[in-house]
PDB file of N, CA and C in Angstrom:
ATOM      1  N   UNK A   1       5.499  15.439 -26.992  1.00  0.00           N
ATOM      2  CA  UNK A   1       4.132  15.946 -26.713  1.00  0.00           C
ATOM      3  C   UNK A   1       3.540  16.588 -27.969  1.00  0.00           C
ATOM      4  N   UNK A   2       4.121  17.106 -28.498  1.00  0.00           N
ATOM      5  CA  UNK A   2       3.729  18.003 -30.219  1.00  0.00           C
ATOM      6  C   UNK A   2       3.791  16.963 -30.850  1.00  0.00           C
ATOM      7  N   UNK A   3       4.204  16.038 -31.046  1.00  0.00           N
ATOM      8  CA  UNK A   3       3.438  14.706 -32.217  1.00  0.00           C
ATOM      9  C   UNK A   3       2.549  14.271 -31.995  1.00  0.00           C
ATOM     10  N   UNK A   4       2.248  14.079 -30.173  1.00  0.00           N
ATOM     11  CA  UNK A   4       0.867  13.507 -30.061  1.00  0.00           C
ATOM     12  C   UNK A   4      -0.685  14.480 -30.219  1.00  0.00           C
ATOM     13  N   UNK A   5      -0.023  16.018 -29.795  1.00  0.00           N
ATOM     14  CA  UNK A   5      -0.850  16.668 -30.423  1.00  0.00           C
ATOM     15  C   UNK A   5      -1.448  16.764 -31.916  1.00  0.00           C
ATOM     16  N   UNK A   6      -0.346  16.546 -32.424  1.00  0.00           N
ATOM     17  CA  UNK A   6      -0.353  17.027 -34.114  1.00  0.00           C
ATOM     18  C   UNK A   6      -1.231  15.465 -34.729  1.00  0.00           C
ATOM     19  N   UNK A   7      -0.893  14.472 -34.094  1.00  0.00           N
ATOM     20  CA  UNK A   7      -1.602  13.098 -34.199  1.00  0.00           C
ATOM     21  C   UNK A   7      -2.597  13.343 -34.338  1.00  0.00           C
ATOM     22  N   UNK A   8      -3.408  13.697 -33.175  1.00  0.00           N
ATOM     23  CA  UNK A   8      -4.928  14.062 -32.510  1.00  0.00           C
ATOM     24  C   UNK A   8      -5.437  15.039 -32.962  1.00  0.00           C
ATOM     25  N   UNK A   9      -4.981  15.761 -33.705  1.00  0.00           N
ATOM     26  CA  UNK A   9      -5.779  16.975 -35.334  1.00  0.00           C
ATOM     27  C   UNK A   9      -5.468  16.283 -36.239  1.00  0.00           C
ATOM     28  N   UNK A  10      -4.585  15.263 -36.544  1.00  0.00           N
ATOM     29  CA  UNK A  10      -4.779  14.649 -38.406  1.00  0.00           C
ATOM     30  C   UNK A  10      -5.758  13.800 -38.006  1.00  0.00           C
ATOM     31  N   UNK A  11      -6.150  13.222 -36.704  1.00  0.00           N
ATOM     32  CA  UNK A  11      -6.893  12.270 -36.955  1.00  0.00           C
ATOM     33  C   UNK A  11      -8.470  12.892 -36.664  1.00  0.00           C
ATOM     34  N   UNK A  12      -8.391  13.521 -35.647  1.00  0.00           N
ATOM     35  CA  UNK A  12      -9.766  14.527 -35.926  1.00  0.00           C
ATOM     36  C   UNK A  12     -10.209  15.233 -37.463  1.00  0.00           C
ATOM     37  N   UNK A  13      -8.951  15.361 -38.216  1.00  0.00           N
ATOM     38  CA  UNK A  13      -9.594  15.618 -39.638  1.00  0.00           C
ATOM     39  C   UNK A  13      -9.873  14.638 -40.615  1.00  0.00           C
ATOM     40  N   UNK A  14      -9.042  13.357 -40.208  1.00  0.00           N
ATOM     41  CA  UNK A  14      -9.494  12.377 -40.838  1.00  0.00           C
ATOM     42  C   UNK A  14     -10.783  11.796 -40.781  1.00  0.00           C
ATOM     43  N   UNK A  15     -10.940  11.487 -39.381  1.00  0.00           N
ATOM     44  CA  UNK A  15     -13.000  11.684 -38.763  1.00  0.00           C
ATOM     45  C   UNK A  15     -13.690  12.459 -39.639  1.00  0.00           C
ATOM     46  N   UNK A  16     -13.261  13.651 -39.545  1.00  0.00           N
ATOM     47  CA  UNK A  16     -14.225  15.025 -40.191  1.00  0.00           C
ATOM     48  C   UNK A  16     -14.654  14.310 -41.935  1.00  0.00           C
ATOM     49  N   UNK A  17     -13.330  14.604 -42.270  1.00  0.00           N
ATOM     50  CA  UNK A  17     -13.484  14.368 -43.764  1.00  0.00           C
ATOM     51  C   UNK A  17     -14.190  12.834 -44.053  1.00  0.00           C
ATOM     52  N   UNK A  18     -14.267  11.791 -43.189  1.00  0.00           N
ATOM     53  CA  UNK A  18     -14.690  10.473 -43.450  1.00  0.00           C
ATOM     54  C   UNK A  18     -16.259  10.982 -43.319  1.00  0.00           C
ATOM     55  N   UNK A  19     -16.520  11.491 -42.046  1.00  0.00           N
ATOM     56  CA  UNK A  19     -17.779  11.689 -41.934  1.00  0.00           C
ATOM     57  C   UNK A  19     -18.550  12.709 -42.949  1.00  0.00           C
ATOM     58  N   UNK A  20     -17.827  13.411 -43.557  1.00  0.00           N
ATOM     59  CA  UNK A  20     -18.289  14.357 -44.802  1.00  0.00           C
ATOM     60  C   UNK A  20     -18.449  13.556 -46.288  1.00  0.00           C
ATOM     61  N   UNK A  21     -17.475  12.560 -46.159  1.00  0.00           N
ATOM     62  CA  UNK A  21     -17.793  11.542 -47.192  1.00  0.00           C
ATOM     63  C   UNK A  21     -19.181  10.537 -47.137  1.00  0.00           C
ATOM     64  N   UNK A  22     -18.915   9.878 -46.180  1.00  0.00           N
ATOM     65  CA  UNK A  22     -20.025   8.887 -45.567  1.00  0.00           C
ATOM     66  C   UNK A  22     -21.145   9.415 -44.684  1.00  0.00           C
ATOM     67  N   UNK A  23     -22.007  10.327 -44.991  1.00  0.00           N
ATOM     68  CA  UNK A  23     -23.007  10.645 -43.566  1.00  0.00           C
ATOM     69  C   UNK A  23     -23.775   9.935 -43.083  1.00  0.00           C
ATOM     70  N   UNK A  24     -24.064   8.618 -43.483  1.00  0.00           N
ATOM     71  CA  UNK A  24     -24.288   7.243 -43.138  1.00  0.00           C
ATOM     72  C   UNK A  24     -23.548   7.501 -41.490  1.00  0.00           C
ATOM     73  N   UNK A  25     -22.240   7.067 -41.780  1.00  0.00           N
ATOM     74  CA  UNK A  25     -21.509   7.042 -40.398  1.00  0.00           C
ATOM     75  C   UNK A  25     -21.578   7.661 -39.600  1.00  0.00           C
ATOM     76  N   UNK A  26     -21.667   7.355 -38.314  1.00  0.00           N
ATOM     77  CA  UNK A  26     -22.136   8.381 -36.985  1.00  0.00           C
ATOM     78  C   UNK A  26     -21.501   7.296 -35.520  1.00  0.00           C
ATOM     79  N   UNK A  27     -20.521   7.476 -35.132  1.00  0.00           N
ATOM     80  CA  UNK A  27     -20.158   7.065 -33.308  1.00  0.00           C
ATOM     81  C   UNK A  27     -21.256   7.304 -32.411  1.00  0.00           C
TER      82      UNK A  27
END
């Protein structure tokens, strides 16, 4: 259960930081 958590914040920061790169991009 703590990897899938820890998954689901690297990848929410990976979002973050993509979308801070690209503000073009938007879901």
């Amino acid at each position: 259960l703590m990897g899938m958590i820890l998954a689901a914040v690297a990848m929410e920061m990976i979002v973050t930081s993509l979308r801070n790169l690209f503000p073009g991009l938007s879901h």
